[in-house]
C-alpha atoms as a PDB file:
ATOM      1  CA  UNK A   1       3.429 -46.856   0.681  1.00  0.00           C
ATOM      2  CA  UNK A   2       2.296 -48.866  -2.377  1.00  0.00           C
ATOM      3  CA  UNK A   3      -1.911 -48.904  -2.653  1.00  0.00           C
ATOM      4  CA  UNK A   4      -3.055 -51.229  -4.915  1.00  0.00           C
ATOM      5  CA  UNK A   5      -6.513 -51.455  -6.270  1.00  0.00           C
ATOM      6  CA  UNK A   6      -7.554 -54.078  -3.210  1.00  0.00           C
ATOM      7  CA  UNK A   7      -5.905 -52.008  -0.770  1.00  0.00           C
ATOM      8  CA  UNK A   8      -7.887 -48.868  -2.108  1.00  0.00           C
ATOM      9  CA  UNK A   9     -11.178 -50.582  -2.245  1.00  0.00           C
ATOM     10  CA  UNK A  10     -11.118 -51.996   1.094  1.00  0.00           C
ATOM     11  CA  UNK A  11     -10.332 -48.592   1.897  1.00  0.00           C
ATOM     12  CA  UNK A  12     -13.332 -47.037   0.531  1.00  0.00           C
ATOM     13  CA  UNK A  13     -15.399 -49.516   2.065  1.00  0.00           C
ATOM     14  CA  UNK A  14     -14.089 -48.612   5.482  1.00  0.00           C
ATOM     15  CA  UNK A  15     -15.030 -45.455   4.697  1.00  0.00           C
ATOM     16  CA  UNK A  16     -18.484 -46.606   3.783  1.00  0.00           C
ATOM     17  CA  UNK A  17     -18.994 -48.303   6.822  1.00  0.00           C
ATOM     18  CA  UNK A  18     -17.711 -45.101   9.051  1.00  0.00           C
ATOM     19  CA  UNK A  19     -20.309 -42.951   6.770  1.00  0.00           C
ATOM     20  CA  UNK A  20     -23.174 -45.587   7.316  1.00  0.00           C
ATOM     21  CA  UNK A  21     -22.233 -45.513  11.609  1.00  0.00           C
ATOM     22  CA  UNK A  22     -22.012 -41.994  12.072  1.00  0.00           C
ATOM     23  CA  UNK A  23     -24.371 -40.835   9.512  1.00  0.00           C
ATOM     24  CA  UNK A  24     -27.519 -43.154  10.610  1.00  0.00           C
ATOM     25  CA  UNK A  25     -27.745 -44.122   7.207  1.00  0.00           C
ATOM     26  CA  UNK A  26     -28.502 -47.640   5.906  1.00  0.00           C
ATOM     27  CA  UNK A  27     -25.799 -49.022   3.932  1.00  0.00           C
ATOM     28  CA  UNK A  28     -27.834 -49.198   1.031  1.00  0.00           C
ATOM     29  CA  UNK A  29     -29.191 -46.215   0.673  1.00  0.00           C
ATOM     30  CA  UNK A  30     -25.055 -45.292  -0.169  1.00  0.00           C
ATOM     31  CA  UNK A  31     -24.781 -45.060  -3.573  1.00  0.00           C
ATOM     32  CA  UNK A  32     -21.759 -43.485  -5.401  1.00  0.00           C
ATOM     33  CA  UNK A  33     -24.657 -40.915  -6.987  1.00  0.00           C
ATOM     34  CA  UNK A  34     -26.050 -39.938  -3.567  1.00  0.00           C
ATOM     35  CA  UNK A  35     -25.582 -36.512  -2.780  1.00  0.00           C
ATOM     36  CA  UNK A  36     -24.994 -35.726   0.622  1.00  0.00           C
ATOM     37  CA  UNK A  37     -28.283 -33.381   0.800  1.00  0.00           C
ATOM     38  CA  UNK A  38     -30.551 -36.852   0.070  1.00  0.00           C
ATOM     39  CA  UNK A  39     -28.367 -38.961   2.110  1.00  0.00           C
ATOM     40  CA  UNK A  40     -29.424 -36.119   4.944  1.00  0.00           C
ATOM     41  CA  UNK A  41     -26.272 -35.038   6.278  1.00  0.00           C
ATOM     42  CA  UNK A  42     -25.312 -31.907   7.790  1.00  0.00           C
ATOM     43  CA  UNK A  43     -22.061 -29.758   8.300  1.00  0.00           C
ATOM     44  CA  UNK A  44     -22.115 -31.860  12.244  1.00  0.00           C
ATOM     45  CA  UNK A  45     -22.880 -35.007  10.919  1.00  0.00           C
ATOM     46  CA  UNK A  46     -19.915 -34.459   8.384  1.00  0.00           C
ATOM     47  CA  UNK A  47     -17.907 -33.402  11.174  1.00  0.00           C
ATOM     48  CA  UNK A  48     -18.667 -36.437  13.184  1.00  0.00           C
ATOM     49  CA  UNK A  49     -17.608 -38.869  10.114  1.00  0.00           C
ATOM     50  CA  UNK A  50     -14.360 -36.963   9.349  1.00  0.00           C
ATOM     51  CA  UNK A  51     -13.554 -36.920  13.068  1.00  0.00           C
ATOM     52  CA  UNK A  52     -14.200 -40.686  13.154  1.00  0.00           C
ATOM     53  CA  UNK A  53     -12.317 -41.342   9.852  1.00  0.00           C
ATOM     54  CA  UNK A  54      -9.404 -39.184  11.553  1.00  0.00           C
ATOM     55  CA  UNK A  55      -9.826 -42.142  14.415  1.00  0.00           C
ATOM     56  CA  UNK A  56     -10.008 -45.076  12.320  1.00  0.00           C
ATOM     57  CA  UNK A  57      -7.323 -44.130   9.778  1.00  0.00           C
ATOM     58  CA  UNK A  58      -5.070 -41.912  12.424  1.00  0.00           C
ATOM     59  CA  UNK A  59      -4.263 -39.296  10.280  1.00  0.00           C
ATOM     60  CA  UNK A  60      -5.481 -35.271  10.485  1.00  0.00           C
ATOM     61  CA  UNK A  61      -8.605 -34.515   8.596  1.00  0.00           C
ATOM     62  CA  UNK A  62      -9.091 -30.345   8.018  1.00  0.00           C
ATOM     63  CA  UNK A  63     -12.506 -29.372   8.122  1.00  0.00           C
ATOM     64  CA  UNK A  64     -11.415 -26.955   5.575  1.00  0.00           C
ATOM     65  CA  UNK A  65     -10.146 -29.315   2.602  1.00  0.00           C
ATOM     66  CA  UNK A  66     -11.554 -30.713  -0.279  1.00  0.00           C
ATOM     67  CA  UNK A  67     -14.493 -32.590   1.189  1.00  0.00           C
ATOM     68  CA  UNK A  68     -16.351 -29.542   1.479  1.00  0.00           C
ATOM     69  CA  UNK A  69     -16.809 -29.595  -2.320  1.00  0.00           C
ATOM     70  CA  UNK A  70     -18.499 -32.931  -2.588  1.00  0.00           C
ATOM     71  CA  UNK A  71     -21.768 -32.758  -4.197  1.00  0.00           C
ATOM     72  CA  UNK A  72     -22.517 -36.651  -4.105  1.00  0.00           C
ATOM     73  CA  UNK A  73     -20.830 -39.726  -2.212  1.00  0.00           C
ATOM     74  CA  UNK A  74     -18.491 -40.611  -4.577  1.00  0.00           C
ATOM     75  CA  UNK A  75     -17.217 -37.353  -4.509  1.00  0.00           C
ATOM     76  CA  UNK A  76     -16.519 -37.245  -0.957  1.00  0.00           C
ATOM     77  CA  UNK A  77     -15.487 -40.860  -0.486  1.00  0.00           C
ATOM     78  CA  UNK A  78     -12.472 -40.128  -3.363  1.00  0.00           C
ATOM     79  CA  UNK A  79     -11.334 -36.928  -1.589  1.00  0.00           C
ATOM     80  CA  UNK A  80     -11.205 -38.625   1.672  1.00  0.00           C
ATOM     81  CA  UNK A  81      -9.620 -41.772   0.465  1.00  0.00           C
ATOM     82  CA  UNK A  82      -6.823 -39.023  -0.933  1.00  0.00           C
ATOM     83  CA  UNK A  83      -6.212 -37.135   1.309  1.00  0.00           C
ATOM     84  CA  UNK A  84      -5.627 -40.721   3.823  1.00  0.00           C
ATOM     85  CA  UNK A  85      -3.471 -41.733   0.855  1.00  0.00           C
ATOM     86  CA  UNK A  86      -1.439 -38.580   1.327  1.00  0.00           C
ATOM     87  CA  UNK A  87      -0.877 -38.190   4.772  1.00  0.00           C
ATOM     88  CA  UNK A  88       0.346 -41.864   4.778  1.00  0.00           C
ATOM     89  CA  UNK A  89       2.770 -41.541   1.879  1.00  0.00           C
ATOM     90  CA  UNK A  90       4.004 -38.513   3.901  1.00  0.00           C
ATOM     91  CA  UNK A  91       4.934 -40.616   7.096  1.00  0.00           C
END
């Protein structure tokens, strides 16, 4: 699967949106320099959004992976959209 730079920023947005649903969180207050302690989220509410981006994107989210390491949205956003990037390019 070729992503190009549209396909990867409609991604992220989709992502956004999923964040912004679960979360309870305006979609402006998600800035790419929000950390995920001001945005207000908690280990469930992280839970929730992976288990929703699993959903949207069907493809297996571990609890365990990368996302855990995020410090601000950004972060978390890029090792999401990777890790769907990934599991597609491995179907």
């Amino acid at each position: 699967m070729n992503s190009g730079p549209n396909e990867t920023q409609s991604m992220t947005s989709e992502i956004i949106d999923v964040i912004a649903t679960e979360g309870m969180i305006p979609r402006e207050k998600l800035e790419d320099d929000a950390t995920i302690e001001s945005l207000g989220l908690k280990s469930i509410d992280i839970v929730m959004i992976l288990t929703a981006i699993e959903e949207k994107f069907d493809v297996y989210i571990p609890m365990d992976g990368s996302f855990q390491e995020a410090k601000d949205l950004k972060g978390l956003v890029d090792a999401i959209s990777a890790h769907i990037l990934r599991e597609k390019a491995a179907k």
